[in-house]
PDB file of N, CA and C in Angstrom:
ATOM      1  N   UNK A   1      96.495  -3.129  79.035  1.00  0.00           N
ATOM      2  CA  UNK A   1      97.421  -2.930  77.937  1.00  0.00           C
ATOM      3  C   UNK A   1      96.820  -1.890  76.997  1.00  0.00           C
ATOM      4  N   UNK A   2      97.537  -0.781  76.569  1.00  0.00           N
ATOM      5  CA  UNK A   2      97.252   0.000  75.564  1.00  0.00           C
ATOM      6  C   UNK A   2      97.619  -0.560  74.122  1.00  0.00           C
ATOM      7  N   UNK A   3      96.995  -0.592  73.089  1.00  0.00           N
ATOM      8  CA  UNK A   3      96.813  -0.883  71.656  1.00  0.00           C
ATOM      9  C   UNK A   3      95.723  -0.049  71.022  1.00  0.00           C
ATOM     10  N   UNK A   4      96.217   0.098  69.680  1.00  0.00           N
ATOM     11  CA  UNK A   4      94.978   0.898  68.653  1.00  0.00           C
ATOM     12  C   UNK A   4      93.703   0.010  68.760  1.00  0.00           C
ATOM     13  N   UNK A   5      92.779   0.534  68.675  1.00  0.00           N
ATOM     14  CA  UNK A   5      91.739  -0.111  68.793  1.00  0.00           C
ATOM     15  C   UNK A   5      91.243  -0.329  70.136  1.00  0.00           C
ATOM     16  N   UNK A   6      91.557  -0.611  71.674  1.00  0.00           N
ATOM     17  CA  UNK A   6      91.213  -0.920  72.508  1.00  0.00           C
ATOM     18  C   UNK A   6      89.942   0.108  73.036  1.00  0.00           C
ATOM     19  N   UNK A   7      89.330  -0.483  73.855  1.00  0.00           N
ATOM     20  CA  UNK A   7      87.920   0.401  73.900  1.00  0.00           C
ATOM     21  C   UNK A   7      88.296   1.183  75.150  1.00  0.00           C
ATOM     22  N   UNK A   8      89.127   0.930  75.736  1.00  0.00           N
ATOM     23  CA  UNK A   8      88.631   1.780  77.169  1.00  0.00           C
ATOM     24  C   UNK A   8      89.354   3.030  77.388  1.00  0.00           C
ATOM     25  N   UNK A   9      88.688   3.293  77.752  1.00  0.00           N
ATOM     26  CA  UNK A   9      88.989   5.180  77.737  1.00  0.00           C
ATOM     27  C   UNK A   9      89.712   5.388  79.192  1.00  0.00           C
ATOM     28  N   UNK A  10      90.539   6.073  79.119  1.00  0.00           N
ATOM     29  CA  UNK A  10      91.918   6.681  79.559  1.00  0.00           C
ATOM     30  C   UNK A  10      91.197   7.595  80.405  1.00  0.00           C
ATOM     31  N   UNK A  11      90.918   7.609  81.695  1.00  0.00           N
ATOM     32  CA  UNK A  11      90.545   8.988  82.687  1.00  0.00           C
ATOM     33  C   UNK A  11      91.491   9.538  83.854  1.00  0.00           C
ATOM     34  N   UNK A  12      91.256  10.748  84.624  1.00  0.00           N
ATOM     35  CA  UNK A  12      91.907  11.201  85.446  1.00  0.00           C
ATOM     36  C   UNK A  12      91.971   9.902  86.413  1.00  0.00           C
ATOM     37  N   UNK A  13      92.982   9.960  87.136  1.00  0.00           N
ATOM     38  CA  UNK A  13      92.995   8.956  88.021  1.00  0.00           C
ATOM     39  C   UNK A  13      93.687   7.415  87.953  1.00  0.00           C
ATOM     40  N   UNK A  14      93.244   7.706  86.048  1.00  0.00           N
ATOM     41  CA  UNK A  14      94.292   6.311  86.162  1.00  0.00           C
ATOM     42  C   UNK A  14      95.869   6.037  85.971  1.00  0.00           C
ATOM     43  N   UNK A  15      96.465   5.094  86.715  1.00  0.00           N
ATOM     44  CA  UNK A  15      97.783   5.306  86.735  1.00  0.00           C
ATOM     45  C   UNK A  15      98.408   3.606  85.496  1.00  0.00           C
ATOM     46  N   UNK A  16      99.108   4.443  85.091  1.00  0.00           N
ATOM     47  CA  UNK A  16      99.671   3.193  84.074  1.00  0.00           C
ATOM     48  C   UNK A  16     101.492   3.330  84.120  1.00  0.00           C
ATOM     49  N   UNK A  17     101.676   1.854  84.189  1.00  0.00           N
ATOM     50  CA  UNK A  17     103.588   1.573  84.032  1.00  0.00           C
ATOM     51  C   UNK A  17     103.746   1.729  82.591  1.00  0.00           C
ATOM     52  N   UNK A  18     104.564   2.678  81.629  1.00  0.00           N
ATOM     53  CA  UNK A  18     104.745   2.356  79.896  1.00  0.00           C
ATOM     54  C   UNK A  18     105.769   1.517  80.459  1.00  0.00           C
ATOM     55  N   UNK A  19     106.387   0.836  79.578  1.00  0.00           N
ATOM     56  CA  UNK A  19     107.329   0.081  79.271  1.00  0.00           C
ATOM     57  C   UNK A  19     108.050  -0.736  78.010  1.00  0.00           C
ATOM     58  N   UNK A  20     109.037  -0.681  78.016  1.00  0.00           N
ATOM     59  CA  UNK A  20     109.254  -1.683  76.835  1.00  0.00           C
ATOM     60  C   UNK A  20     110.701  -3.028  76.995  1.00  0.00           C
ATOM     61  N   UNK A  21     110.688  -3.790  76.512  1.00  0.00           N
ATOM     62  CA  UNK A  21     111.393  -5.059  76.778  1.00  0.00           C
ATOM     63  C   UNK A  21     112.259  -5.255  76.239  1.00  0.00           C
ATOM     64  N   UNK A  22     113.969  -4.680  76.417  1.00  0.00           N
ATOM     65  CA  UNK A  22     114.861  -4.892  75.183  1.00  0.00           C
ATOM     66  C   UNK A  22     115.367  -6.442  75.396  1.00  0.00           C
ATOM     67  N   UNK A  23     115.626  -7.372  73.982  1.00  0.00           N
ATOM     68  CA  UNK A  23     115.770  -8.474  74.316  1.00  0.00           C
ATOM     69  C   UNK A  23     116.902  -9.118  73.695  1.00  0.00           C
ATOM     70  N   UNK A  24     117.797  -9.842  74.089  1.00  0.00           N
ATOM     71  CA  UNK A  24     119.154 -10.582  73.251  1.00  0.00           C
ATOM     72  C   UNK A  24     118.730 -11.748  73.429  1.00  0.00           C
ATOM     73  N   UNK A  25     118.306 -12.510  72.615  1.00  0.00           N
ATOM     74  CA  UNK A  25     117.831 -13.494  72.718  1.00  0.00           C
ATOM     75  C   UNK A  25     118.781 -14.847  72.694  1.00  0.00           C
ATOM     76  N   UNK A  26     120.337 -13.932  71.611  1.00  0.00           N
ATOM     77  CA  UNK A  26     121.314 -14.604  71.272  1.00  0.00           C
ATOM     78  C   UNK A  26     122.148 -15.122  72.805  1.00  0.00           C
ATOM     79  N   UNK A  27     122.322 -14.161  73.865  1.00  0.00           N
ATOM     80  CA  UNK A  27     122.794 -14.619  74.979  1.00  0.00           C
ATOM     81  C   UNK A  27     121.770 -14.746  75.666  1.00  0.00           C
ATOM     82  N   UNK A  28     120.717 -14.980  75.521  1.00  0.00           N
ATOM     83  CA  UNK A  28     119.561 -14.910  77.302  1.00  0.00           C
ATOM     84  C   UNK A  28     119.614 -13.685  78.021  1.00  0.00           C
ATOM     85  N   UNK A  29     119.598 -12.382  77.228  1.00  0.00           N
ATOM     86  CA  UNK A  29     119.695 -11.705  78.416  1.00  0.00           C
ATOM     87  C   UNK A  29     118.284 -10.679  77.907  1.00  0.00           C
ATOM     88  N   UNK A  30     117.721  -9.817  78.731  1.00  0.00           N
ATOM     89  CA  UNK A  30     116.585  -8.910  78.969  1.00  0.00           C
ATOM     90  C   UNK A  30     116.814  -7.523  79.909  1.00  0.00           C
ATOM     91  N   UNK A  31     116.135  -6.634  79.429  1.00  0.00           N
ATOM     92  CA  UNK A  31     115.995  -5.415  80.044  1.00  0.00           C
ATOM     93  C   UNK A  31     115.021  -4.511  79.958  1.00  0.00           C
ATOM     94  N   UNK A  32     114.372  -4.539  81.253  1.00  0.00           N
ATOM     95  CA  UNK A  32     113.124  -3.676  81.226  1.00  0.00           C
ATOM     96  C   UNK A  32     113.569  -2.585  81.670  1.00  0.00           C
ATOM     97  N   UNK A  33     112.586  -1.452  80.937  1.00  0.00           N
ATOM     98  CA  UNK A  33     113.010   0.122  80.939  1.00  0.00           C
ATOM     99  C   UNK A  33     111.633   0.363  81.414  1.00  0.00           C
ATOM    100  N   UNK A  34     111.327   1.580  82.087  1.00  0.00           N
ATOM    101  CA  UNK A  34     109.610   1.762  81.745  1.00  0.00           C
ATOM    102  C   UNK A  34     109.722   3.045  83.047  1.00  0.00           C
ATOM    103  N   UNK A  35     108.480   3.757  83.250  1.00  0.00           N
ATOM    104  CA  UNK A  35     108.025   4.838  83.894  1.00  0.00           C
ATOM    105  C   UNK A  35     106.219   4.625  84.278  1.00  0.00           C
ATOM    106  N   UNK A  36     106.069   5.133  85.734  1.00  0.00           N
ATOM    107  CA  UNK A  36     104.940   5.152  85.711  1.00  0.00           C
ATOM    108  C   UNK A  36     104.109   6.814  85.311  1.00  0.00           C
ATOM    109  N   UNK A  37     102.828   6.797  85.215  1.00  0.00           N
ATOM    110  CA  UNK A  37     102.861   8.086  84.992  1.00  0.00           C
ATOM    111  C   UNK A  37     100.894   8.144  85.489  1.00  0.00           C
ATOM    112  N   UNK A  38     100.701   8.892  86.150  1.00  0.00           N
ATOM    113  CA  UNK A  38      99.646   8.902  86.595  1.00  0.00           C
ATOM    114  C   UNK A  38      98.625  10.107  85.520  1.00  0.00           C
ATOM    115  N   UNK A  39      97.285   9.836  85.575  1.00  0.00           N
ATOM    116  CA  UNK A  39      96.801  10.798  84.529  1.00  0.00           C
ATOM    117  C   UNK A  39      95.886  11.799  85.365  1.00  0.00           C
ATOM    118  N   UNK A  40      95.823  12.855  84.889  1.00  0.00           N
ATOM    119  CA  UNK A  40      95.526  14.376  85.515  1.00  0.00           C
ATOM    120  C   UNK A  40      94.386  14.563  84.253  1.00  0.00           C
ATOM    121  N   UNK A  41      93.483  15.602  85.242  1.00  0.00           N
ATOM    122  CA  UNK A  41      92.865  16.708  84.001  1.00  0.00           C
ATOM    123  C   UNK A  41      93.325  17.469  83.348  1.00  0.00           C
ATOM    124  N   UNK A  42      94.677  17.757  83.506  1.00  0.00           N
ATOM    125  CA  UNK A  42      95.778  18.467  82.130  1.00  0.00           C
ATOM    126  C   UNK A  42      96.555  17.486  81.912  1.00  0.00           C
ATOM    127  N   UNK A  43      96.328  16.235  81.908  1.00  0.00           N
ATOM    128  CA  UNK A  43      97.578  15.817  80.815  1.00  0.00           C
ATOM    129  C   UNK A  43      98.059  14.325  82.076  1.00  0.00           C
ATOM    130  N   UNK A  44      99.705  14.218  82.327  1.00  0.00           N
ATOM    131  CA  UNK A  44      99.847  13.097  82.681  1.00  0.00           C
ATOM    132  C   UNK A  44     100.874  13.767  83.527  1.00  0.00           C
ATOM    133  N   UNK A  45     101.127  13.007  84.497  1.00  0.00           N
ATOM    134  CA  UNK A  45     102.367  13.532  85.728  1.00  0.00           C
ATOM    135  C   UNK A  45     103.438  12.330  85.855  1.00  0.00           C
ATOM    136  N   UNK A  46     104.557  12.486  85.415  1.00  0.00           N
ATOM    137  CA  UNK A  46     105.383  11.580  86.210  1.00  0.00           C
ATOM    138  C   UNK A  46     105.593  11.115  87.549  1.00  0.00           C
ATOM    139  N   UNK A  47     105.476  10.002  88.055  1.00  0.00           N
ATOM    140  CA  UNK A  47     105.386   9.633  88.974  1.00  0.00           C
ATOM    141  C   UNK A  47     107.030   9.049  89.286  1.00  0.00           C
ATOM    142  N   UNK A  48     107.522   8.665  88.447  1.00  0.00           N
ATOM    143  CA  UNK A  48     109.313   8.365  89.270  1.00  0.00           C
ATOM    144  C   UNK A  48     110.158   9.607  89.131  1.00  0.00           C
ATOM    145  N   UNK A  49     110.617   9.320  90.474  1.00  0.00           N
ATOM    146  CA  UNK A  49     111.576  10.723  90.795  1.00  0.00           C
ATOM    147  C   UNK A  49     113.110  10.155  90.345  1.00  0.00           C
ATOM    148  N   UNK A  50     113.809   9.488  89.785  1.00  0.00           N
ATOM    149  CA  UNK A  50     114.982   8.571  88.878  1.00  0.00           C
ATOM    150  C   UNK A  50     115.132   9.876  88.020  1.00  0.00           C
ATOM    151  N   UNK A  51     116.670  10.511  88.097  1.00  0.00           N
ATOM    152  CA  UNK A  51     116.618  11.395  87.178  1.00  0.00           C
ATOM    153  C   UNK A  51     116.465  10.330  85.585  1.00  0.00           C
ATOM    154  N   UNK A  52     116.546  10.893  84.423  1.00  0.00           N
ATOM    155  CA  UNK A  52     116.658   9.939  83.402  1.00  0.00           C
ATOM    156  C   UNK A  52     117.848  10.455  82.476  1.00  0.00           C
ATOM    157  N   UNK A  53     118.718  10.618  82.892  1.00  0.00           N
ATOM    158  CA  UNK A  53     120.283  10.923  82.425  1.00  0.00           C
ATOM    159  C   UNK A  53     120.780   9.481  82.072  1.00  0.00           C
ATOM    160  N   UNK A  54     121.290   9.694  80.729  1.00  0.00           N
ATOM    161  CA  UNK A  54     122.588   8.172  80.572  1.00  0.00           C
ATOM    162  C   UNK A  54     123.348   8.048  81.166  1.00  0.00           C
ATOM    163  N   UNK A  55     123.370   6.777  82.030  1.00  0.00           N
ATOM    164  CA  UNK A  55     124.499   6.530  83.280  1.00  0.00           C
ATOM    165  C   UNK A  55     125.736   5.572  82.139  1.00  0.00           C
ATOM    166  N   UNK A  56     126.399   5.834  82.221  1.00  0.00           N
ATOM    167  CA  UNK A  56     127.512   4.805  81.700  1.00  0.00           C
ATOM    168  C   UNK A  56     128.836   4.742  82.758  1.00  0.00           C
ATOM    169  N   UNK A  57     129.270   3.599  83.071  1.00  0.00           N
ATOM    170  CA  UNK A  57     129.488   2.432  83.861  1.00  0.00           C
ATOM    171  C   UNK A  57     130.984   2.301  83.465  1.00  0.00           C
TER     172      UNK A  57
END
């Protein structure tokens, strides 16, 4: 888990899911959103190929 303060240092190679948890608590319902993204010596690479366009239904 990433948080301020955490000690461990972020290197090439490592791959992390972000994510976040939208929640209605009023009906029971949940929705996870999130991306993985692998880390490089320049920076970070997306790893899902999902365009990220608003789909509406």
């Amino acid at each position: 888990m990433l948080y301020t303060g955490n000690p461990y240092v972020i290197e090439p190679g490592n791959v992390f899911f972000i994510h976040m948890i939208l929640m209605d608590s009023k009906n029971q319902l949940a929705m996870n959103l999130g991306e993985t993204f692998l880390v490089t010596e320049n920076g970070n690479e997306r790893l899902g190929k999902q365009k990220l366009d608003l789909v509406i239904l």
